[in-house]
Protein backbone atom coordinates (compact mmCIF):
# COMPACT_ATOMS: atom_id res chain seq x y z
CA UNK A 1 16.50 -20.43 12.01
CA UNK A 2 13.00 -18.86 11.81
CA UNK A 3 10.21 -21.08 11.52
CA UNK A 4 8.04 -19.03 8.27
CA UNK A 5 4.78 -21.21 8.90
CA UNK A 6 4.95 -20.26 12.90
CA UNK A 7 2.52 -17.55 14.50
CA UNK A 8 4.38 -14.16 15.30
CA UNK A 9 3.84 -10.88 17.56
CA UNK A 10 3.27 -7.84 15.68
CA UNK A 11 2.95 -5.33 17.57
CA UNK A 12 0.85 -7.14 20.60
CA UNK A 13 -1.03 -9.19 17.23
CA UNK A 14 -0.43 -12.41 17.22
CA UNK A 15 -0.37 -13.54 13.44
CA UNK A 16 -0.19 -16.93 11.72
CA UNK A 17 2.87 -17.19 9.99
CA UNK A 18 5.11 -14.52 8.58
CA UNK A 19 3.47 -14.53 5.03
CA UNK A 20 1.57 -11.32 4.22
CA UNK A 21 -0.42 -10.92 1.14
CA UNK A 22 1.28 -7.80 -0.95
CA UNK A 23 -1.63 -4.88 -1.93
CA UNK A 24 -2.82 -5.24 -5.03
CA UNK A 25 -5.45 -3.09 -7.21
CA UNK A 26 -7.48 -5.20 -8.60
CA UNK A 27 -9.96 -2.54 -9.54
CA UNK A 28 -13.37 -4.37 -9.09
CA UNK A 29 -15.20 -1.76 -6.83
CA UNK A 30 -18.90 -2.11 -8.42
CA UNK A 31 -20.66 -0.92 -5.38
CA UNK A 32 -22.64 2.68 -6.02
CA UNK A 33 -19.96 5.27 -4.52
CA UNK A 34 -16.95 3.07 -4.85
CA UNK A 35 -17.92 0.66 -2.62
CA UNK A 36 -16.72 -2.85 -1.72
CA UNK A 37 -18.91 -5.96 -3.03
CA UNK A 38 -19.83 -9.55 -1.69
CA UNK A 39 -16.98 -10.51 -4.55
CA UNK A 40 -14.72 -8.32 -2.87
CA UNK A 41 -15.62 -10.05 0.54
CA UNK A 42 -15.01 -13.87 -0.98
CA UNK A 43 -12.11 -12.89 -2.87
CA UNK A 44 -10.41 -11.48 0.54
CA UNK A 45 -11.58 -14.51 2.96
CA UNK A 46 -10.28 -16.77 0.52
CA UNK A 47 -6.74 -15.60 1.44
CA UNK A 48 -7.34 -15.14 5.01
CA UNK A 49 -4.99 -18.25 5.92
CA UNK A 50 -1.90 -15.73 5.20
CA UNK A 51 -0.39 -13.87 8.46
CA UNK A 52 -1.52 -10.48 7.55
CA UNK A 53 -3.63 -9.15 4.35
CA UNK A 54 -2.87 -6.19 2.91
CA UNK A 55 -5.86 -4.70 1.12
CA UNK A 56 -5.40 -3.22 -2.74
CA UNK A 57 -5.24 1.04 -2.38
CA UNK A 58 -7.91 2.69 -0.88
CA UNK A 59 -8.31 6.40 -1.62
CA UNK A 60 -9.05 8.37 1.39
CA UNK A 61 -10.49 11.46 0.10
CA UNK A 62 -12.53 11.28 -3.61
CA UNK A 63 -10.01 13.27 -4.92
CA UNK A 64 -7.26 10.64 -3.76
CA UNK A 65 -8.62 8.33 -6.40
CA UNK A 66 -5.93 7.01 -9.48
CA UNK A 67 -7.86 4.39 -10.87
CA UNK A 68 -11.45 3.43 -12.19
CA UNK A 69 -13.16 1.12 -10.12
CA UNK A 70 -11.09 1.84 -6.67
CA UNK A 71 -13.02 2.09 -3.26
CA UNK A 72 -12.65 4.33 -0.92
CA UNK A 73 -13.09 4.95 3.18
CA UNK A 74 -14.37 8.26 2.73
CA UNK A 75 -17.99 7.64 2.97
CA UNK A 76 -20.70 6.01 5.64
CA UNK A 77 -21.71 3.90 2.50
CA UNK A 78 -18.12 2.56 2.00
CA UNK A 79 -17.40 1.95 5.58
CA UNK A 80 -20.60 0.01 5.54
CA UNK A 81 -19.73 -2.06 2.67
CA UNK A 82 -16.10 -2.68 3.79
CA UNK A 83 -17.69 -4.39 6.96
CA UNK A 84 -18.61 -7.09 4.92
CA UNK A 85 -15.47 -7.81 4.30
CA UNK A 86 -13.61 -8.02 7.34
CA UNK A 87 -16.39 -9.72 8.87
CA UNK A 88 -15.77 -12.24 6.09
CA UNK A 89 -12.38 -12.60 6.51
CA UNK A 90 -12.46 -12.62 10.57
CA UNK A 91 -14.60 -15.50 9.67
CA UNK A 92 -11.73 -17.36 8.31
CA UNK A 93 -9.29 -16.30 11.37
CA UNK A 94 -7.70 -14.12 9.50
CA UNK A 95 -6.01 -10.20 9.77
CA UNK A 96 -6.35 -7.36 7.20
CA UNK A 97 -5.27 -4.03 6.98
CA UNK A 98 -6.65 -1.18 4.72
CA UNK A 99 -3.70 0.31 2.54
CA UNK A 100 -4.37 3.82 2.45
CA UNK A 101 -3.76 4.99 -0.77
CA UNK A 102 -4.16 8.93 -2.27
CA UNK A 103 -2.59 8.55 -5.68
CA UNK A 104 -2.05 12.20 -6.44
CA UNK A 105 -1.13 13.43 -10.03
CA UNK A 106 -1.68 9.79 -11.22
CA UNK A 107 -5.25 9.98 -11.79
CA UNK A 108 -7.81 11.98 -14.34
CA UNK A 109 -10.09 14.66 -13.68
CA UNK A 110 -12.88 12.17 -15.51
CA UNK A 111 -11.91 9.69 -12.52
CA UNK A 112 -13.68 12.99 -10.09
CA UNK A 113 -16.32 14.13 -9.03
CA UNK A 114 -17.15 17.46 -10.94
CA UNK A 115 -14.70 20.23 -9.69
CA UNK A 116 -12.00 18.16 -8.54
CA UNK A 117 -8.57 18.26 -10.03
CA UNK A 118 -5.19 15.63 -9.08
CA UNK A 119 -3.35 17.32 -6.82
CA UNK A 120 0.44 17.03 -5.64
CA UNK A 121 3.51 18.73 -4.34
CA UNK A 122 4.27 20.93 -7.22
CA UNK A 123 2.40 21.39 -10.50
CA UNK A 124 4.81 18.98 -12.53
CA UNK A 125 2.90 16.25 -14.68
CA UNK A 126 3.60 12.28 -14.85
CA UNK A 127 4.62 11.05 -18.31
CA UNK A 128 2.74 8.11 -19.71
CA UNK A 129 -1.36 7.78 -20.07
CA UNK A 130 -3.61 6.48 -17.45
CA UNK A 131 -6.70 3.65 -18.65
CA UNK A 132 -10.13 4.70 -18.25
CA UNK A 133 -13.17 2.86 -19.24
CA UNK A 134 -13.10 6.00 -22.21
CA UNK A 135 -9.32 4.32 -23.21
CA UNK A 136 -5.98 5.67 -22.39
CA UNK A 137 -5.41 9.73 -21.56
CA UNK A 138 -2.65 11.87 -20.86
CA UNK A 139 -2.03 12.29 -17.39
CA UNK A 140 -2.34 15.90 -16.05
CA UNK A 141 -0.82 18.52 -14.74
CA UNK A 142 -1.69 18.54 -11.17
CA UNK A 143 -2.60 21.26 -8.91
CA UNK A 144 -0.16 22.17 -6.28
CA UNK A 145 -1.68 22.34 -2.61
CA UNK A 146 -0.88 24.94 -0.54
CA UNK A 147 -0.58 25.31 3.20
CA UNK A 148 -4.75 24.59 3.79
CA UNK A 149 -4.57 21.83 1.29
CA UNK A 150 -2.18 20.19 3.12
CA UNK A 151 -3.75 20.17 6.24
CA UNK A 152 -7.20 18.68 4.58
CA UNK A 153 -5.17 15.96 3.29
CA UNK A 154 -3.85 15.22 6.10
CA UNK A 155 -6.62 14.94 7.75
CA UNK A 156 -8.08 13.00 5.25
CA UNK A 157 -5.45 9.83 5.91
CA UNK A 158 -6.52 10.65 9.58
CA UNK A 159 -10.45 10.39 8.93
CA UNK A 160 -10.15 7.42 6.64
CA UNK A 161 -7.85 5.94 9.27
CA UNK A 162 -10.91 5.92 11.76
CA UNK A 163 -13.43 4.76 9.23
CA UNK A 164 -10.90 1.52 8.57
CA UNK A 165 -11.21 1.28 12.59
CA UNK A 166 -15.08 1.46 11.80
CA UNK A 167 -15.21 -0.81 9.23
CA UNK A 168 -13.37 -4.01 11.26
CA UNK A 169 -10.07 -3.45 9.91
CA UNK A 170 -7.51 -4.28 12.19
CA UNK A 171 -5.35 -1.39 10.86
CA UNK A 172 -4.07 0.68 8.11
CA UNK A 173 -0.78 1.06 6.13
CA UNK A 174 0.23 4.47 5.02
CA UNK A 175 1.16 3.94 1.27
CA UNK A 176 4.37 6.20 0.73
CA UNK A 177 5.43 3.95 -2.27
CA UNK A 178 5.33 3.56 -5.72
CA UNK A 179 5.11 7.49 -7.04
CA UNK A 180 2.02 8.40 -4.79
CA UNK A 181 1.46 11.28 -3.38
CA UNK A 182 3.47 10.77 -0.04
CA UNK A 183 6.30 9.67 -2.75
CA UNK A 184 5.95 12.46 -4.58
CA UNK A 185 6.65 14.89 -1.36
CA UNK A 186 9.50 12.32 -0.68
CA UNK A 187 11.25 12.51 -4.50
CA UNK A 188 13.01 16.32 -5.66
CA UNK A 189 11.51 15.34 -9.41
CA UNK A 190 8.00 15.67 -8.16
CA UNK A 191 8.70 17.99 -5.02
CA UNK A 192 9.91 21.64 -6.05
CA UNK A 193 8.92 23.21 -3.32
CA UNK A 194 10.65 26.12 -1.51
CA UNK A 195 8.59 25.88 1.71
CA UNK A 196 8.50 24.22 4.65
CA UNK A 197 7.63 20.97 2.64
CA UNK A 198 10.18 21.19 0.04
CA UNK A 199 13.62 21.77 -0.50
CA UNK A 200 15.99 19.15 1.73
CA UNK A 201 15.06 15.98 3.20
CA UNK A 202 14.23 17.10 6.13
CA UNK A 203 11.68 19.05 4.06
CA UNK A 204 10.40 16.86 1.54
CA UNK A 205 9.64 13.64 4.45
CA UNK A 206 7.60 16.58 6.37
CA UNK A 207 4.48 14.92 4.74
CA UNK A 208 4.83 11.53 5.31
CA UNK A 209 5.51 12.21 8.75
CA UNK A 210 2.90 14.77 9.45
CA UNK A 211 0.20 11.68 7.99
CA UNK A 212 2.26 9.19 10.10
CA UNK A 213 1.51 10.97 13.01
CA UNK A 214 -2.35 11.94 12.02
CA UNK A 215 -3.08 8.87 11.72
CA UNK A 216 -0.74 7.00 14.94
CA UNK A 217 -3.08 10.04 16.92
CA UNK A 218 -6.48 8.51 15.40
CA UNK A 219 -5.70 4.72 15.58
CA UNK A 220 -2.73 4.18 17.69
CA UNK A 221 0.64 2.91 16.41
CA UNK A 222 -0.06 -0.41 16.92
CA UNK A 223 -2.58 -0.28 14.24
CA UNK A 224 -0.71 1.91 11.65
CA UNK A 225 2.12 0.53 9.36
CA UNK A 226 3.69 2.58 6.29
CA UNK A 227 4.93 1.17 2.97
CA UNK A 228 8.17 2.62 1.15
CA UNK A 229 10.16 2.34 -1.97
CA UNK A 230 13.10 3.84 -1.98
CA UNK A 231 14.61 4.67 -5.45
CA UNK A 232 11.69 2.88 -7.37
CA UNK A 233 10.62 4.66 -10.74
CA UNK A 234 7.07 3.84 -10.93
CA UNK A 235 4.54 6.61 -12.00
CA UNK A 236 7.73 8.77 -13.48
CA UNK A 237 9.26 9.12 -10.35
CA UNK A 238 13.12 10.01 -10.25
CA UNK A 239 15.30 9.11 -6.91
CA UNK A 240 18.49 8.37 -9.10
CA UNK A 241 20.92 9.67 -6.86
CA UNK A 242 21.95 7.41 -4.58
CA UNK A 243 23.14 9.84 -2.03
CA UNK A 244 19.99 11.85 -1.65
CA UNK A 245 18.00 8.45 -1.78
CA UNK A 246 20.08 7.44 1.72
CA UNK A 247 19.47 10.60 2.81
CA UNK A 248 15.88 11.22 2.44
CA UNK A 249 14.83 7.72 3.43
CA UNK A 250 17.66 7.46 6.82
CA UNK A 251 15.78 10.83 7.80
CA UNK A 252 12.03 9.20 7.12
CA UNK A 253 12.68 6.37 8.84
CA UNK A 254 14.37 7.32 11.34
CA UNK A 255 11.36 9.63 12.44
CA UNK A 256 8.81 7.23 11.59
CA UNK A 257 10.82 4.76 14.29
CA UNK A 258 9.70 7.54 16.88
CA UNK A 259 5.95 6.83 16.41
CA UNK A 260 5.94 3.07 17.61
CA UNK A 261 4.16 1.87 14.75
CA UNK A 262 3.27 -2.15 13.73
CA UNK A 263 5.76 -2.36 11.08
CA UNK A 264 7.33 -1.06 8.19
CA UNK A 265 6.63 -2.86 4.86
CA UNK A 266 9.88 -2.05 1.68
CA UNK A 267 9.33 -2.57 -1.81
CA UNK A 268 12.83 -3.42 -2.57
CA UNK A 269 15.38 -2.45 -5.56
CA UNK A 270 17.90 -3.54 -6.58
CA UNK A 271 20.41 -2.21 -3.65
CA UNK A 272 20.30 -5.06 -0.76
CA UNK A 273 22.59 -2.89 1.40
CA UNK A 274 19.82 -0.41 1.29
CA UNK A 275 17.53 -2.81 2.54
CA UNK A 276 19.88 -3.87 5.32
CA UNK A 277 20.55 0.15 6.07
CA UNK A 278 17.04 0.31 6.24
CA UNK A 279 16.35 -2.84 8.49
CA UNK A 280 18.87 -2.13 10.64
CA UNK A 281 17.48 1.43 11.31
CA UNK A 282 13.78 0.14 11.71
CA UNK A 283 12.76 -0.74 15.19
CA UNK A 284 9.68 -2.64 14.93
CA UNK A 285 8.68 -5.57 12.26
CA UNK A 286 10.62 -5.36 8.80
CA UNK A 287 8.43 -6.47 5.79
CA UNK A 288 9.99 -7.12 2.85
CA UNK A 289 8.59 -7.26 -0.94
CA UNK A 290 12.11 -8.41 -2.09
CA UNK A 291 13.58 -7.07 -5.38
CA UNK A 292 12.66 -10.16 -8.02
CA UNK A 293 12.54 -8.03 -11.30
CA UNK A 294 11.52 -9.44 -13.85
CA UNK A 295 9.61 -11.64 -12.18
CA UNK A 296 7.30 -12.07 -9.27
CA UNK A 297 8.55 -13.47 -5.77
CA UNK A 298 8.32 -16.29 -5.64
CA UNK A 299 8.44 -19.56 -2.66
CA UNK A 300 12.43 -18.91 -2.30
CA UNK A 301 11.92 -15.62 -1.21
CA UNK A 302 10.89 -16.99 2.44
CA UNK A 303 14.19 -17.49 3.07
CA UNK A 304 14.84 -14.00 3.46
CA UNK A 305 12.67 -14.38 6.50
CA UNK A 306 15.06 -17.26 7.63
CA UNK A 307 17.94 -15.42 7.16
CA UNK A 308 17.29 -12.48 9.05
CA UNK A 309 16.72 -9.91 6.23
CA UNK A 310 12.84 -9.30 6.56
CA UNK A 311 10.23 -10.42 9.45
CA UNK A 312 8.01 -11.19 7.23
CA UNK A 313 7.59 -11.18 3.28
CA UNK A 314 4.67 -10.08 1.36
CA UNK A 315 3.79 -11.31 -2.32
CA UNK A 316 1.98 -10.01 -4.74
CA UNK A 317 1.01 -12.15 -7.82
CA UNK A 318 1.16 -15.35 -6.20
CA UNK A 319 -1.04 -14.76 -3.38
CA UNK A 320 -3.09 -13.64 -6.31
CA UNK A 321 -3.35 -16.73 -7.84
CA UNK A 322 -3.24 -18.82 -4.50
CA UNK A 323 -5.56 -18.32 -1.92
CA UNK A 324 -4.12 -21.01 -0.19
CA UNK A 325 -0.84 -19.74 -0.61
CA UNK A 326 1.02 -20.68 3.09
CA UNK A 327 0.15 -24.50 2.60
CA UNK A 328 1.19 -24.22 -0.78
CA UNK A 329 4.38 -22.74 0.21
CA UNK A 330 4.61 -25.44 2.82
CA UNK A 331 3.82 -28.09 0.67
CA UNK A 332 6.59 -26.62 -1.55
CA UNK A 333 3.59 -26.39 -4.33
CA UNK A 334 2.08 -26.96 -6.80
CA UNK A 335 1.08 -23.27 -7.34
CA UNK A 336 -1.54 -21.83 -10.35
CA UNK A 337 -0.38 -19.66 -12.94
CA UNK A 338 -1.74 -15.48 -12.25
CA UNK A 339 -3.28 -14.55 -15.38
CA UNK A 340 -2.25 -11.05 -16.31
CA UNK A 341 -5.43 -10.27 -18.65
CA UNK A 342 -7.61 -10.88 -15.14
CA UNK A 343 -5.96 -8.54 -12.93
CA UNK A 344 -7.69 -5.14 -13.27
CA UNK A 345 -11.38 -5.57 -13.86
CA UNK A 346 -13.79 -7.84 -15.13
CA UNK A 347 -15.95 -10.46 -13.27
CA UNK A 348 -14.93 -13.79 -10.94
CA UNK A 349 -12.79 -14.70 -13.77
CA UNK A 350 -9.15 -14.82 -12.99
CA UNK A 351 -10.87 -12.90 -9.15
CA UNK A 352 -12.72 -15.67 -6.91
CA UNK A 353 -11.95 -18.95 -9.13
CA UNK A 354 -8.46 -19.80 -8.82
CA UNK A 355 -8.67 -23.18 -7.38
CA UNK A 356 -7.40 -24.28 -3.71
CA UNK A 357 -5.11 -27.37 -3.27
């Protein structure tokens, strides 16, 4: 049976244990220009005993940013700023990657610089409202990029992938997940395009492969991972059909197991044969955020690691509220309650001051 708590190869890495720490936004980017703080750097080496740390979303362009508050890896100044952090949390022994994170028609034009517009497959808008520090708005409807727009994207992810490299990360995931942009090329709701980008599968993963490969070219595969969710509704995105779901995401991953990259990391619903399709397909390290709805995963998740159906799990609100989360999990607890009113904003509060066993 797998030992959790035991160090493990990812691809040529040697990590701790098997436990990564899920993204998260936490939304706390003070610095001028979206920029990481020193708060930023404690909050990250205070987790750096888990195997790998995933950082919250990272917008690789300015018009990539969803949220208020959100860095980026667009700028000298960010890349800068981000060094603190690493450095911080190579400190500690530990291994982060930067999620790479271009939110697409979830975000604002009073999120942008002057000029700038969300952007996304097809002009179709997100239902629901988006929080700004001005209160809740409608979201918009998004431009659609053509050909050029594209190709700047892309090369965006590719850019930001080298300023992570910059900055001390040890690599990047891809964030295809959660009703994102690369989502939204992956799902027919938010994809209606007739092109070359649209239309089939085939079509509509042309995106998320084309950034796979920008950024495998800039960074190497061995630094790159890419996070899915197959069939997940966030952000008003529809992938109801189960048949086009194991259709578009067989083809995706199928052509993201050409590019040698470090691992694939699934948010999980509520089909476990899905997951096992998906596993079984995948030949590199399988990380798992396992399907716990309604609530958050939790220690007895880790023994989908001993079982065979992930290499490694990643959680989310735990890790939030435990820094120390892998002795806690091998000490079988006690473990601190997250406190939902903390997580997006604010100060140190419900950040930095969780306490440590």
């Amino acid at each position: 049976m797998t030992n959790v708590f035991a160090p493990v190869d990812v691809a040529g890495r040697s990590l701790a244990n098997r436990i990564v720490m899920a993204p998260m936004t936490r939304s706390r980017a003070y610095g001028p220009g979206a920029t990481a703080t020193e708060l930023m750097a404690t909050y990250y080496s205070q987790r750096a005993s888990a195997g790998l740390i995933v950082t919250e979303g990272v917008q690789p362009s300015p018009v990539g940013q969803g949220y208020p508050d959100t860095p980026g890896l667009h700028s000298p100044e960010q890349v800068s700023a981000w060094r603190t952090v690493t450095d911080a949390v190579h400190a500690e022994g530990g291994v982060i990657f930067a999620q790479l994170m271009h939110t697409g028609r979830i975000g604002h034009p009073s999120l942008l610089p002057a000029g700038l517009h969300p952007v996304a497959p097809s002009p179709v808008a997100a239902k629901g409202q988006l929080f700004t520090h001005q209160g809740p708005v409608d979201f918009v409807t998004p431009r659609e990029l053509d050909a050029d727009g594209i190709a700047r994207t892309v090369a965006d992810f590719a850019d930001a992938a080298r300023n992570a490299i910059s900055a001390g990360f040890d690599g990047v995931e891809i964030h295809g997940a959660n009703g994102y942009l690369i989502h939204q090329f992956l799902a027919p709701h938010t994809n209606r395009r007739t092109d070359g980008w649209g239309g089939d599968a085939r079509g509509r993963v042309r995106f998320a492969l084309e950034v796979a490969a920008a950024v495998t070219e800039a960074i190497g595969g061995a630094r790159t991972g890419f996070r899915i969710s197959p069939g997940n509704p966030y952000n008003d995105i529809a992938e109801h059909d189960a048949a086009d779901v194991e259709d578009t995401y067989t083809t995706l991953v199928t052509q993201l197991g050409k590019l040698d990259l470090a691992y694939l990391h699934m948010i999980e619903g509520a089909d476990r044969e899905l997951t096992a399709r998906m596993r079984k397909l995948w030949p590199s390290t399988f990380i798992l955020n396992p399907f716990t709805h309604p609530q958050s995963t939790g220690p007895d998740a880790l023994g989908l690691v001993q079982d065979g159906t992930a290499d490694l799990i990643a959680f989310g609100a735990l890790f939030l509220a435990n820094p120390d989360l892998p002795a806690r999990l091998a000490a079988e607890g006690p473990y601190n309650t997250p406190d939902p009113a903390t997580f997006y904003g604010g100060d140190h509060r419900g950040y930095t001051d969780y306490p440590h066993l």
